[in-house]
C-alpha atoms as a PDB file:
ATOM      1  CA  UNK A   1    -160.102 101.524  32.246  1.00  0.00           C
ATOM      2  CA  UNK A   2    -160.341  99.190  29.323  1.00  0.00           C
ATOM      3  CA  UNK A   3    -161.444 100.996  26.549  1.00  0.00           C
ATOM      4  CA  UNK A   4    -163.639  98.367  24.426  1.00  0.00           C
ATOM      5  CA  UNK A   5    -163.821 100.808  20.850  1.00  0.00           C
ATOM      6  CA  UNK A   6    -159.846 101.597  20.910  1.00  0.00           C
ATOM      7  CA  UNK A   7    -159.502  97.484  21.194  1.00  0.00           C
ATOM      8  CA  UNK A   8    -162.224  96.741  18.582  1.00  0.00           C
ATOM      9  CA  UNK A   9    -159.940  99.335  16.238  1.00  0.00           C
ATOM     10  CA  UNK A  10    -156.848  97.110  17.478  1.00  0.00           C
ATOM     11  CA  UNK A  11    -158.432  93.995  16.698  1.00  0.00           C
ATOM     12  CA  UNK A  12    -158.989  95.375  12.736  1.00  0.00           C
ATOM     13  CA  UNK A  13    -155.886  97.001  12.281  1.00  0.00           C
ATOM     14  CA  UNK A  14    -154.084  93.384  13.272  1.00  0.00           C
ATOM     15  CA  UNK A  15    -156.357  91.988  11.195  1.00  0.00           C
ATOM     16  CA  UNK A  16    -155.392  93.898   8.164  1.00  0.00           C
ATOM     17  CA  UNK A  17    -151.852  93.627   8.514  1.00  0.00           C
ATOM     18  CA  UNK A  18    -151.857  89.737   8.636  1.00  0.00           C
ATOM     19  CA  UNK A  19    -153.650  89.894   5.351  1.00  0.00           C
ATOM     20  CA  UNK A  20    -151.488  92.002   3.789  1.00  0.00           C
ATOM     21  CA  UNK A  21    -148.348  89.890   4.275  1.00  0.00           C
ATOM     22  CA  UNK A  22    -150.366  86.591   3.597  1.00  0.00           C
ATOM     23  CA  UNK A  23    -151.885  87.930   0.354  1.00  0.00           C
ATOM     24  CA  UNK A  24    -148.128  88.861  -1.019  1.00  0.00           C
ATOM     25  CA  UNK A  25    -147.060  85.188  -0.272  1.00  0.00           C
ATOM     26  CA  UNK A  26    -145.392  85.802   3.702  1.00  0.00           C
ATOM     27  CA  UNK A  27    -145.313  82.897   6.027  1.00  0.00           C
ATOM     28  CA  UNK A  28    -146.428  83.571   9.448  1.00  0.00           C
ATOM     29  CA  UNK A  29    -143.976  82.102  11.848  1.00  0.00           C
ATOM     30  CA  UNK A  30    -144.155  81.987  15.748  1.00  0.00           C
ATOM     31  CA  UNK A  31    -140.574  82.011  17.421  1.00  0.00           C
ATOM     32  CA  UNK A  32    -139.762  81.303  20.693  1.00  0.00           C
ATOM     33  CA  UNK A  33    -140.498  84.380  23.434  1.00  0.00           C
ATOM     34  CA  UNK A  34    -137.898  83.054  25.580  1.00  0.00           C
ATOM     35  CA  UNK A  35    -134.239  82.580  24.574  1.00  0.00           C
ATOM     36  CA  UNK A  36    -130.206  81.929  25.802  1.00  0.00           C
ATOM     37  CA  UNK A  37    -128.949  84.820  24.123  1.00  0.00           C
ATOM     38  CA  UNK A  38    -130.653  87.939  22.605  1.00  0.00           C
ATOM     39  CA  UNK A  39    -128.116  90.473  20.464  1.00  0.00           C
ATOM     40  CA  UNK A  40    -125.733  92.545  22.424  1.00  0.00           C
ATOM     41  CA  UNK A  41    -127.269  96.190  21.949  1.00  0.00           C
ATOM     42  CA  UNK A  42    -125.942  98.825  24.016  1.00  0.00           C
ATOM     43  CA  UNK A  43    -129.010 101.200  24.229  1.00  0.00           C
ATOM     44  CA  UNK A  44    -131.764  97.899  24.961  1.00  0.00           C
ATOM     45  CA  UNK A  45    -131.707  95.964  28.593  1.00  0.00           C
ATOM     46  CA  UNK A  46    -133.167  93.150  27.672  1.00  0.00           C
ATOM     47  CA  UNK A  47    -135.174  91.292  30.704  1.00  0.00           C
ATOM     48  CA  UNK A  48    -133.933  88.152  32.534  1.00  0.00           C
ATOM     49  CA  UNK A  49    -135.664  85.258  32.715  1.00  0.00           C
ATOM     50  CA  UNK A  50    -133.955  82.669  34.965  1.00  0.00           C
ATOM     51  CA  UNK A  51    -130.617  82.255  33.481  1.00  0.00           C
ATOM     52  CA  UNK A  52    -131.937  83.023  29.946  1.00  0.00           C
ATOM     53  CA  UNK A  53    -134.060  86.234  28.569  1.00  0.00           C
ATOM     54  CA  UNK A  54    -137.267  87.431  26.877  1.00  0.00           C
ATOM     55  CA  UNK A  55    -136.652  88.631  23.680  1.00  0.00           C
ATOM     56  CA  UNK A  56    -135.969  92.188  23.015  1.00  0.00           C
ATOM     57  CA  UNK A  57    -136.961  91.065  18.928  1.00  0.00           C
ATOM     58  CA  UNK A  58    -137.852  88.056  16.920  1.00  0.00           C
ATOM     59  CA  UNK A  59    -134.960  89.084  14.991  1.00  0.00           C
ATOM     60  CA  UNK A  60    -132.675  86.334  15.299  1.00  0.00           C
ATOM     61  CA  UNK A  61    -134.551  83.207  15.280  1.00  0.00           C
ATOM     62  CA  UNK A  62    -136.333  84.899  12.289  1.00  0.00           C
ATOM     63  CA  UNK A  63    -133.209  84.985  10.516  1.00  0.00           C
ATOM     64  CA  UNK A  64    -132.305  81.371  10.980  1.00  0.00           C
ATOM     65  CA  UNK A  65    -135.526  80.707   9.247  1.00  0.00           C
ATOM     66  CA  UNK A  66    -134.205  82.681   6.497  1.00  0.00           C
ATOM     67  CA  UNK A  67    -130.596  80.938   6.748  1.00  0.00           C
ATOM     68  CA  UNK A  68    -132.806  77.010   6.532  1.00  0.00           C
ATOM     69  CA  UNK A  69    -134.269  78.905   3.217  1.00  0.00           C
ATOM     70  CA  UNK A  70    -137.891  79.792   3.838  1.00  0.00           C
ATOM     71  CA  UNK A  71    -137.380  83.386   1.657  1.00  0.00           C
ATOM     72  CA  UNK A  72    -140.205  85.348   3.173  1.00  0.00           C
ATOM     73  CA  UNK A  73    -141.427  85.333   6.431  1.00  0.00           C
ATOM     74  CA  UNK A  74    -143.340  87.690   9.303  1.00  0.00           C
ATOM     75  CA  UNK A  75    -144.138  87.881  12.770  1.00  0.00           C
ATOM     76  CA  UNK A  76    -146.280  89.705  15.302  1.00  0.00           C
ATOM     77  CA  UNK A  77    -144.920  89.097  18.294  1.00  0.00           C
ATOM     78  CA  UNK A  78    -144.309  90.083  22.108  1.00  0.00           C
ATOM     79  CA  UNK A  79    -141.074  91.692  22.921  1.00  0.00           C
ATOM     80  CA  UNK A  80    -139.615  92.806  26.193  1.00  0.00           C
ATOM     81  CA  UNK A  81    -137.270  95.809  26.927  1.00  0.00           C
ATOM     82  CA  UNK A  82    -135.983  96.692  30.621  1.00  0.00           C
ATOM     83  CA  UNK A  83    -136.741 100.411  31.928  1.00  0.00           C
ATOM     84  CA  UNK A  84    -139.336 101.161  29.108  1.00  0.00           C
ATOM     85  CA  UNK A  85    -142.092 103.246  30.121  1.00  0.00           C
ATOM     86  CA  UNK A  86    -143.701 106.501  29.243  1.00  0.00           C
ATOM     87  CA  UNK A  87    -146.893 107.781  27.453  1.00  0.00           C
ATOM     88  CA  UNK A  88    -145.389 106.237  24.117  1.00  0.00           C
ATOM     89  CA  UNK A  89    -143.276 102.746  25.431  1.00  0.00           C
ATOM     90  CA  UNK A  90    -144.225  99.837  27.530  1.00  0.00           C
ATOM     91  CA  UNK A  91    -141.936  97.324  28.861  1.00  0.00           C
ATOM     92  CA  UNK A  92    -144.147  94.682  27.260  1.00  0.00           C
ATOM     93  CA  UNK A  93    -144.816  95.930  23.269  1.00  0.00           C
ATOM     94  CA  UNK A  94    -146.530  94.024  20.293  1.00  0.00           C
ATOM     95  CA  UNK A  95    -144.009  94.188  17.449  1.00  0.00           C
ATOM     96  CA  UNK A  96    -144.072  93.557  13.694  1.00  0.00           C
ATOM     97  CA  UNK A  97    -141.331  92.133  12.020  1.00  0.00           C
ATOM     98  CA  UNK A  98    -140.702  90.707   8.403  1.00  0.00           C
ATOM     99  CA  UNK A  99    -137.360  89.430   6.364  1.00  0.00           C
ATOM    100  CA  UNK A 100    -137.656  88.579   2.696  1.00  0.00           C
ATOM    101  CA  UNK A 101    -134.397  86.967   1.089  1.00  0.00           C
ATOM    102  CA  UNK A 102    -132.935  89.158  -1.788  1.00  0.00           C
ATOM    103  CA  UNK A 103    -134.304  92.494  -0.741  1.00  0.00           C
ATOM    104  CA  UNK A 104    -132.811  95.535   0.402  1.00  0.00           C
ATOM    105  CA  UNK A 105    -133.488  98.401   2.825  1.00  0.00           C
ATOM    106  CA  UNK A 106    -135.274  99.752  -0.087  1.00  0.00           C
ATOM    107  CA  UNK A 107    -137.726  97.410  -0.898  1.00  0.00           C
ATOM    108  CA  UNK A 108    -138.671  98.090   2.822  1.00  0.00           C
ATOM    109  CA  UNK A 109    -139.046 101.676   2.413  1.00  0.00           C
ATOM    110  CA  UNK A 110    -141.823 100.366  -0.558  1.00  0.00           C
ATOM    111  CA  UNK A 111    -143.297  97.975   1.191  1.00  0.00           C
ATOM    112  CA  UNK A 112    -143.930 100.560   4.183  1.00  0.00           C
ATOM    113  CA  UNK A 113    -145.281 102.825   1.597  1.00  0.00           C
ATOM    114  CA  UNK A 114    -147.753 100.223   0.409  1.00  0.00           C
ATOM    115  CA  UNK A 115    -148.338  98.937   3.807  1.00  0.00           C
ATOM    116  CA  UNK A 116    -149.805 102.063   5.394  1.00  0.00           C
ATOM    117  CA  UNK A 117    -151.863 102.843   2.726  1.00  0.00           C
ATOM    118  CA  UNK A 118    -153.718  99.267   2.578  1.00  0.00           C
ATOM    119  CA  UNK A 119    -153.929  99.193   6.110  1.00  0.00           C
ATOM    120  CA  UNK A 120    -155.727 103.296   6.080  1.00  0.00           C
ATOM    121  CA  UNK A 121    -157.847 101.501   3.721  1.00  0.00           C
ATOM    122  CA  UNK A 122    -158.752  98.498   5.560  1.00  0.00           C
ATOM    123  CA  UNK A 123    -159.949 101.610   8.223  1.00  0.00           C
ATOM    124  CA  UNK A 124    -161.496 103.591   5.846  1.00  0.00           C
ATOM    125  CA  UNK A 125    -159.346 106.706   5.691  1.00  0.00           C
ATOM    126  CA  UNK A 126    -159.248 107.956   2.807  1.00  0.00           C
ATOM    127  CA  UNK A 127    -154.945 108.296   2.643  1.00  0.00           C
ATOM    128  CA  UNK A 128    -154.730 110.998   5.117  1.00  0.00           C
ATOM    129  CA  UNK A 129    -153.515 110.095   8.109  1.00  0.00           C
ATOM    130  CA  UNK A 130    -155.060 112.650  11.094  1.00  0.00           C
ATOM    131  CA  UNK A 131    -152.729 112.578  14.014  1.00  0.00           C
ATOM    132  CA  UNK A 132    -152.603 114.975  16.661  1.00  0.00           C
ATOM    133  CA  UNK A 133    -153.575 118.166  14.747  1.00  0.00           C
ATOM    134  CA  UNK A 134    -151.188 116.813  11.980  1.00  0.00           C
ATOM    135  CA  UNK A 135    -152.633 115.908   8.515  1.00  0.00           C
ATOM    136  CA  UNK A 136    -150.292 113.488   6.948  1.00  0.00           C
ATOM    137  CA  UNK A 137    -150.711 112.571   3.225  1.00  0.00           C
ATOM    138  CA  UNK A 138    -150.009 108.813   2.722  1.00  0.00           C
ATOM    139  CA  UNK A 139    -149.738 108.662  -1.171  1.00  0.00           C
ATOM    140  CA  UNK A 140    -145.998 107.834  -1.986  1.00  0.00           C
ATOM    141  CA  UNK A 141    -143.247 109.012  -2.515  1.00  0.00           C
ATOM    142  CA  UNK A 142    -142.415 109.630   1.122  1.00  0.00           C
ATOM    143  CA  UNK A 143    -139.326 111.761   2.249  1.00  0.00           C
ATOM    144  CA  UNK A 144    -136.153 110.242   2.308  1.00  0.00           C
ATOM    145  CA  UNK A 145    -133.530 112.420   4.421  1.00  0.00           C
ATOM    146  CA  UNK A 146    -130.308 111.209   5.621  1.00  0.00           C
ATOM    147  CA  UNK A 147    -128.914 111.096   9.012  1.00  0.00           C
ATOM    148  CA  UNK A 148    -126.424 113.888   8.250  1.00  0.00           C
ATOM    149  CA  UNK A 149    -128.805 115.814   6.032  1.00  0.00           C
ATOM    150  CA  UNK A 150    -130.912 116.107   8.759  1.00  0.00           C
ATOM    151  CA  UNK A 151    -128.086 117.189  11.830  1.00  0.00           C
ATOM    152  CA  UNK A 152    -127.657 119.821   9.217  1.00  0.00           C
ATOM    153  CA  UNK A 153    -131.039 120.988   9.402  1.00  0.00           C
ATOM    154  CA  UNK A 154    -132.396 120.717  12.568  1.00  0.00           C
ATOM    155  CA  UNK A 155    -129.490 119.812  15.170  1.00  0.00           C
ATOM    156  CA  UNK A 156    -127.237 122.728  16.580  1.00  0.00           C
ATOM    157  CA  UNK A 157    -124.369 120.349  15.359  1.00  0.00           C
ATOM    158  CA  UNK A 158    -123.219 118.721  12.870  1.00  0.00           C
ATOM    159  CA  UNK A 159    -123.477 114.395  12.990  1.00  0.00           C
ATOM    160  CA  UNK A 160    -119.927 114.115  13.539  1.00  0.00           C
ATOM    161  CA  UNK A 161    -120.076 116.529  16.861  1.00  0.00           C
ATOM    162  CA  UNK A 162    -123.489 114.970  18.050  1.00  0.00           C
ATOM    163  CA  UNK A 163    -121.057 111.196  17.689  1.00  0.00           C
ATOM    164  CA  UNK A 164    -117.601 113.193  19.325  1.00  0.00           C
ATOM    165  CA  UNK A 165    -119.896 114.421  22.266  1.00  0.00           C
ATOM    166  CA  UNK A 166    -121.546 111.241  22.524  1.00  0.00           C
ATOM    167  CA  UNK A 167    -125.126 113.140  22.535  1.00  0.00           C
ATOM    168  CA  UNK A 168    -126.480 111.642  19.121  1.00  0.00           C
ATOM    169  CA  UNK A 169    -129.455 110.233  20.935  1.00  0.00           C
ATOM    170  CA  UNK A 170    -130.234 113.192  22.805  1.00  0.00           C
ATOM    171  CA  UNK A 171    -130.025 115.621  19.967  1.00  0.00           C
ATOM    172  CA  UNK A 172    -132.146 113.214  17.649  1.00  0.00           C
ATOM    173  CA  UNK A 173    -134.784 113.337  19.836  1.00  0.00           C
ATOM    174  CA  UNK A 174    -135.177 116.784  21.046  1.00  0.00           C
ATOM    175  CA  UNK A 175    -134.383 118.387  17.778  1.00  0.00           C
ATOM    176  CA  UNK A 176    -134.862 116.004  15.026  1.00  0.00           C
ATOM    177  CA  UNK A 177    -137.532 114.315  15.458  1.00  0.00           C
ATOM    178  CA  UNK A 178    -140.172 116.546  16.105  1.00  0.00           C
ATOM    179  CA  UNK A 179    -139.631 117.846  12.358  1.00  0.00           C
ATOM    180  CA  UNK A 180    -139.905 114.287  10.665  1.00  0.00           C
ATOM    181  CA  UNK A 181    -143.330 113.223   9.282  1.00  0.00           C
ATOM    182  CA  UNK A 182    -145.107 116.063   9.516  1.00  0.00           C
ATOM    183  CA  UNK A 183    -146.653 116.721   5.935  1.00  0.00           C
ATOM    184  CA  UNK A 184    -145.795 113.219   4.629  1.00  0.00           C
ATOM    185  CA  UNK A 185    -144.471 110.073   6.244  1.00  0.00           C
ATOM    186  CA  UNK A 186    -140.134 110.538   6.983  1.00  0.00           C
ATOM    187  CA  UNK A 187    -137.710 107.867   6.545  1.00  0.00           C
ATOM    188  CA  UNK A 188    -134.323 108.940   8.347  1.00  0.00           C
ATOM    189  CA  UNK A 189    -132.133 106.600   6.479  1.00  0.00           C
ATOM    190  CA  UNK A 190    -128.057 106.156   6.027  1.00  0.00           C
ATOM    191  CA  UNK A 191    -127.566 106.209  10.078  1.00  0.00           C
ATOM    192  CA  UNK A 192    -123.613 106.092  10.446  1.00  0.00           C
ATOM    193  CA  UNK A 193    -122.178 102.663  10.387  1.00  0.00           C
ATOM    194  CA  UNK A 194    -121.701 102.596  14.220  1.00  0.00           C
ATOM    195  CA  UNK A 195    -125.043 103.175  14.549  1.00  0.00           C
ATOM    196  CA  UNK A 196    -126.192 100.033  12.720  1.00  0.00           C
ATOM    197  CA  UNK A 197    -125.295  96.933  14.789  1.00  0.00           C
ATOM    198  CA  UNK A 198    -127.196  94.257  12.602  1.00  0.00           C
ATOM    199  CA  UNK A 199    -126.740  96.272   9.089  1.00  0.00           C
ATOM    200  CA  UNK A 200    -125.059  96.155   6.197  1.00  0.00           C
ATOM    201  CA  UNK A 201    -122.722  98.926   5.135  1.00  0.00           C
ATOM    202  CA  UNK A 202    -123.596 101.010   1.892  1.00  0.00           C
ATOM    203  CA  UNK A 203    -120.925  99.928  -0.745  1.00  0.00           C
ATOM    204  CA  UNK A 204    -121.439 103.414  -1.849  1.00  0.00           C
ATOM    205  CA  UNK A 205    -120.330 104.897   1.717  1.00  0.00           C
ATOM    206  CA  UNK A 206    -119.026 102.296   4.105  1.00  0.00           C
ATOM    207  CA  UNK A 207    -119.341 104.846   6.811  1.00  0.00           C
ATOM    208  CA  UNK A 208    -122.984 104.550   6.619  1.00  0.00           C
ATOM    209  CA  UNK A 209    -125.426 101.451   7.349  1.00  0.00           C
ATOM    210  CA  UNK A 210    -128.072 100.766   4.671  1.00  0.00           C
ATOM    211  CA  UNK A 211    -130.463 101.553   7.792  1.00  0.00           C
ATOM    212  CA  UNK A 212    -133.497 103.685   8.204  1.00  0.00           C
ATOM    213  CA  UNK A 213    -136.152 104.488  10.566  1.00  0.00           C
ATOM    214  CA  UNK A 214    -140.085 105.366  10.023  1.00  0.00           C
ATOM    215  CA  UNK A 215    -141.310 108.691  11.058  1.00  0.00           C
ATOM    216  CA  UNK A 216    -145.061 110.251  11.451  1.00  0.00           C
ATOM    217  CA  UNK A 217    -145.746 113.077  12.910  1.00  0.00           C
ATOM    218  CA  UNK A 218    -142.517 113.093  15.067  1.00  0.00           C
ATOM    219  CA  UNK A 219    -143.462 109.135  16.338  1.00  0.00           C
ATOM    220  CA  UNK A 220    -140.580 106.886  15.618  1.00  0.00           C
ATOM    221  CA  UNK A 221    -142.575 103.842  13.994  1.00  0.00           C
ATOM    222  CA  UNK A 222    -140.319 101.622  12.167  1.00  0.00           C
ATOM    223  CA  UNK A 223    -136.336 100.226  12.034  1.00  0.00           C
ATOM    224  CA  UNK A 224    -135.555  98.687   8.761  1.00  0.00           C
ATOM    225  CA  UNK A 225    -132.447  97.745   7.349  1.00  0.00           C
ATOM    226  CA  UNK A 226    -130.379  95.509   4.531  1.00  0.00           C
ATOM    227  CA  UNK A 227    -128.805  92.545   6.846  1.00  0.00           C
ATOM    228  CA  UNK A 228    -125.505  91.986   7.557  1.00  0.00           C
ATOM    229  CA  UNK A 229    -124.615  88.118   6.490  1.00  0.00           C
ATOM    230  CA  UNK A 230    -121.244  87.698   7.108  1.00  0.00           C
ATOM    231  CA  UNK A 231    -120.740  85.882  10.914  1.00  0.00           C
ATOM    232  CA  UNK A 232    -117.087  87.115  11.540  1.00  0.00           C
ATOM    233  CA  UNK A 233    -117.940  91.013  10.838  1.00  0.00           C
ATOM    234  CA  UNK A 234    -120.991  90.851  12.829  1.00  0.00           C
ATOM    235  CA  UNK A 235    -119.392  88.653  15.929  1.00  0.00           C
ATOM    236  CA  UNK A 236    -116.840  92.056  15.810  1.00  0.00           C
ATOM    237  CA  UNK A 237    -119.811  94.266  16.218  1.00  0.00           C
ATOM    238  CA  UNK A 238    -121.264  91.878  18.751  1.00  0.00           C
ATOM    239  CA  UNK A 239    -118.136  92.073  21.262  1.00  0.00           C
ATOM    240  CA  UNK A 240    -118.119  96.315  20.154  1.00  0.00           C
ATOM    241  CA  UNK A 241    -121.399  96.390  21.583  1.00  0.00           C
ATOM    242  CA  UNK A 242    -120.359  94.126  24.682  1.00  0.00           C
ATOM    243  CA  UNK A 243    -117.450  96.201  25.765  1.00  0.00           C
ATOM    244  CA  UNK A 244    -119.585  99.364  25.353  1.00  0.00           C
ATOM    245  CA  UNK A 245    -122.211  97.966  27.650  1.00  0.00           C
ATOM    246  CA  UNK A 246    -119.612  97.206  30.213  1.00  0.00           C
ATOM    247  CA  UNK A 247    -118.748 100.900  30.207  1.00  0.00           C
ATOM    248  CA  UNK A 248    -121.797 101.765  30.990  1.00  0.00           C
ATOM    249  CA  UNK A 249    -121.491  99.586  33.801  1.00  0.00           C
ATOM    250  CA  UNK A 250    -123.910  96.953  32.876  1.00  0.00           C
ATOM    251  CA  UNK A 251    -123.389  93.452  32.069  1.00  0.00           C
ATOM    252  CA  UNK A 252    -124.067  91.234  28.919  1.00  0.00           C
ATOM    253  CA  UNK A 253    -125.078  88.002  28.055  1.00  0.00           C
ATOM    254  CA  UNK A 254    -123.658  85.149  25.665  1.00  0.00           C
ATOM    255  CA  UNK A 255    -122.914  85.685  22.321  1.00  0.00           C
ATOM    256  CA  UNK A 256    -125.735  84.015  20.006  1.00  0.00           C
ATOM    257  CA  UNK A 257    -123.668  81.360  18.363  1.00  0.00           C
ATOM    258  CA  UNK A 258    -126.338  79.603  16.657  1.00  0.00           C
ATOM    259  CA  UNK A 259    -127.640  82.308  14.846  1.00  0.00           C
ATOM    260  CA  UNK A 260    -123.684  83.889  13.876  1.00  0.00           C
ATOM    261  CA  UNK A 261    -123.386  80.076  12.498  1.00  0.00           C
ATOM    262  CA  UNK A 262    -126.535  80.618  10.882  1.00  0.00           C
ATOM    263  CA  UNK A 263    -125.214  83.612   9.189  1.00  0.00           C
ATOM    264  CA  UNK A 264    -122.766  81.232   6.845  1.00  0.00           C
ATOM    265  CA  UNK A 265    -126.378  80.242   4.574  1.00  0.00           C
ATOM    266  CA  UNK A 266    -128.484  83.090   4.919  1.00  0.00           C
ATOM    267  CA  UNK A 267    -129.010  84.854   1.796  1.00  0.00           C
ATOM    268  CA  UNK A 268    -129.123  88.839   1.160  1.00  0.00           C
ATOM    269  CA  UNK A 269    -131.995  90.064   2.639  1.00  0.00           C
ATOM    270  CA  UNK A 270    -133.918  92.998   4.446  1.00  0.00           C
ATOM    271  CA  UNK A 271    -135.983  92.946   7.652  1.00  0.00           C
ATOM    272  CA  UNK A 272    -137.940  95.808   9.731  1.00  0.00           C
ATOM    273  CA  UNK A 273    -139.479  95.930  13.052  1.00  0.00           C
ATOM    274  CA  UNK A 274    -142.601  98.049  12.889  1.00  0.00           C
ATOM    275  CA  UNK A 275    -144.000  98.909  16.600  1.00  0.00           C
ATOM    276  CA  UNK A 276    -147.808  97.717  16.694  1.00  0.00           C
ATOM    277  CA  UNK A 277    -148.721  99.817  19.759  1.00  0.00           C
ATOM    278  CA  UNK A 278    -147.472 102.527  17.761  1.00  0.00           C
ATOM    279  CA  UNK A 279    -149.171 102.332  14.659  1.00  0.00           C
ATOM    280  CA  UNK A 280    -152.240 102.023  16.641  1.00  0.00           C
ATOM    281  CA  UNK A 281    -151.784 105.122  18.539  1.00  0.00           C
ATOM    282  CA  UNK A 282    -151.670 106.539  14.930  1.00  0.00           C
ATOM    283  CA  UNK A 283    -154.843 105.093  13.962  1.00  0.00           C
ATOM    284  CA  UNK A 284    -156.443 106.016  17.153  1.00  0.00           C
ATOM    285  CA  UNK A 285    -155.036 109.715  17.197  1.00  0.00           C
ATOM    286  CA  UNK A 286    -153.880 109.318  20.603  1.00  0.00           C
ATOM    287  CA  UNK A 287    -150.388 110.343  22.149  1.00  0.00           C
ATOM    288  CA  UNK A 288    -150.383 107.274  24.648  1.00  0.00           C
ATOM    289  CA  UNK A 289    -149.921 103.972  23.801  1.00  0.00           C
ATOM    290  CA  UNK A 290    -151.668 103.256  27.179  1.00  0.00           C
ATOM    291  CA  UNK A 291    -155.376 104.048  24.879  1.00  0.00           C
ATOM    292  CA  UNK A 292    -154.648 100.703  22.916  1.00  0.00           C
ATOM    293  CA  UNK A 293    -153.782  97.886  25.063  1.00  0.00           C
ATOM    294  CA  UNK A 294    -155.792  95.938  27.181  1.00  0.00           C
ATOM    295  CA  UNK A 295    -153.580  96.456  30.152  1.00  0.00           C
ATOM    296  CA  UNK A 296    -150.680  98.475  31.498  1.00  0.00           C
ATOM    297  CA  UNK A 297    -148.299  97.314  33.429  1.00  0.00           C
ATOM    298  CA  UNK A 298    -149.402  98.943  36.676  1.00  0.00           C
ATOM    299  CA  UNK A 299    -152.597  98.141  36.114  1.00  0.00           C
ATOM    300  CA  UNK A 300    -151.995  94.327  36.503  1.00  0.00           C
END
């Protein structure tokens, strides 16, 4: 059943967020869906396409942009993930993604700040978010807990164990993230640095990635991160992840060597992927992302 109000809501919010990025001097860019080589990641299957595949992220082609020196750019954009589907993923997902040369993972922490509370405006909500019996106050400063910080507090291990036992995933989502967002929006931030495939390390800690993620109300909204921009560290993490997805029995794809030679002229910078589905469902107060698209896959 196509539900014509939750689309009409859709329809606004998308609205909203292209004028946001527009009015603070973002060029929209449209990148190809369809591509050679997408970046190894060993917890996304990305789908084939022929011999090529459908983009699990703009991420790459957004960052040549960046490297041919257009310094702020966005996207909304399609992206495809193998094996994703439950009341909160699709296999087919709207995503959000911007870059701007000479920021940091900080500056994205802001700009999310900012971000929801234009776009809660542009719905008129008057900065409290209502989400599934949760009341979420949008006015910043949000909470900023670290990856360790919060295995300490919620986890029945410690970071290091959850990484020994190889169960980081499964104890961040069955004990961590239910407790992030809740009274104000959570950003998880300084994941370990083998958790951050794409990120820079913290010249502070080099064991952690300057790398966060977006919490409401337990929903995992957001990635964000300062970029890595040197091509010979990140073609090391790239064959990491490779041989890691061959132990789980998979197989990979080509490296990307356009964009790793791209990575010789692009400039400090910070990009985020914000799921669109997602931040509907927020807007909506419903717990399935099925509520605000058009169609679902099985009913195609």
């Amino acid at each position: 059943m196509i539900l014509i109000h939750g689309l009409q809501m859709r329809a606004v919010l998308i609205q909203a967020l292209r004028g946001f990025f527009i009015d603070r001097g973002y060029l929209e860019v449209d990148t190809p869906i369809r591509i050679p080589a997408p970046a190894p990641e060993a917890h996304i299957e990305p789908l084939a396409s022929e011999d090529w595949f459908l983009q699990t992220s703009p991420e790459l082609c957004m960052k040549r942009l960046l490297a041919a020196g257009i310094p702020k750019i966005f996207q909304l954009s399609k992206c495809f993930r193998k094996g994703e589907r439950g009341h909160r993923h699709l296999p087919e997902f709207t995503m959000l993604e911007w870059y701007a040369a000479g920021n940091d993972y900080r500056d994205l922490m802001a700009d999310c700040e900012t971000l929801l509370c234009h776009l809660a405006a542009a719905m008129g909500r008057t900065g409290v978010l209502e989400w599934q019996g949760h009341k979420i106050d949008l006015a910043p400063k949000w909470e900023r807990l670290t990856v360790a910080e919060a295995f300490r507090r919620y986890a029945p291990c410690t970071l290091e164990e959850a990484l020994a036992r190889d169960q980081f995933d499964h104890l961040l989502v069955e004990y961590i993230e239910p407790h992030l967002g809740i009274a104000t929006p959570t950003f998880l931030c300084e994941y370990p640095a083998a958790l951050g495939a794409l990120a820079r390390l913290s010249p502070i800690d080099p064991t952690v990635a300057e790398r966060f993620e977006l919490y409401v109300a337990g929903l995992e909204l957001a990635n964000g991160f300062s970029e890595l921009v040197d091509p010979e560290e990140q073609r090391a993490r790239f064959r990491i992840e490779q041989e890691t997805i061959l132990l789980q029995g998979c197989t990979h794809g080509p490296l990307p060597e356009p964009f790793l030679a791209a990575l010789k002229t692009m400039p400090p910078a910070a990009g985020i992927a914000l799921g669109v589905d997602r931040l509907a469902m927020l807007f909506a107060d419903t717990d399935s992302i099925d509520q605000v698209v058009a169609f679902t896959p099985e009913g195609l």
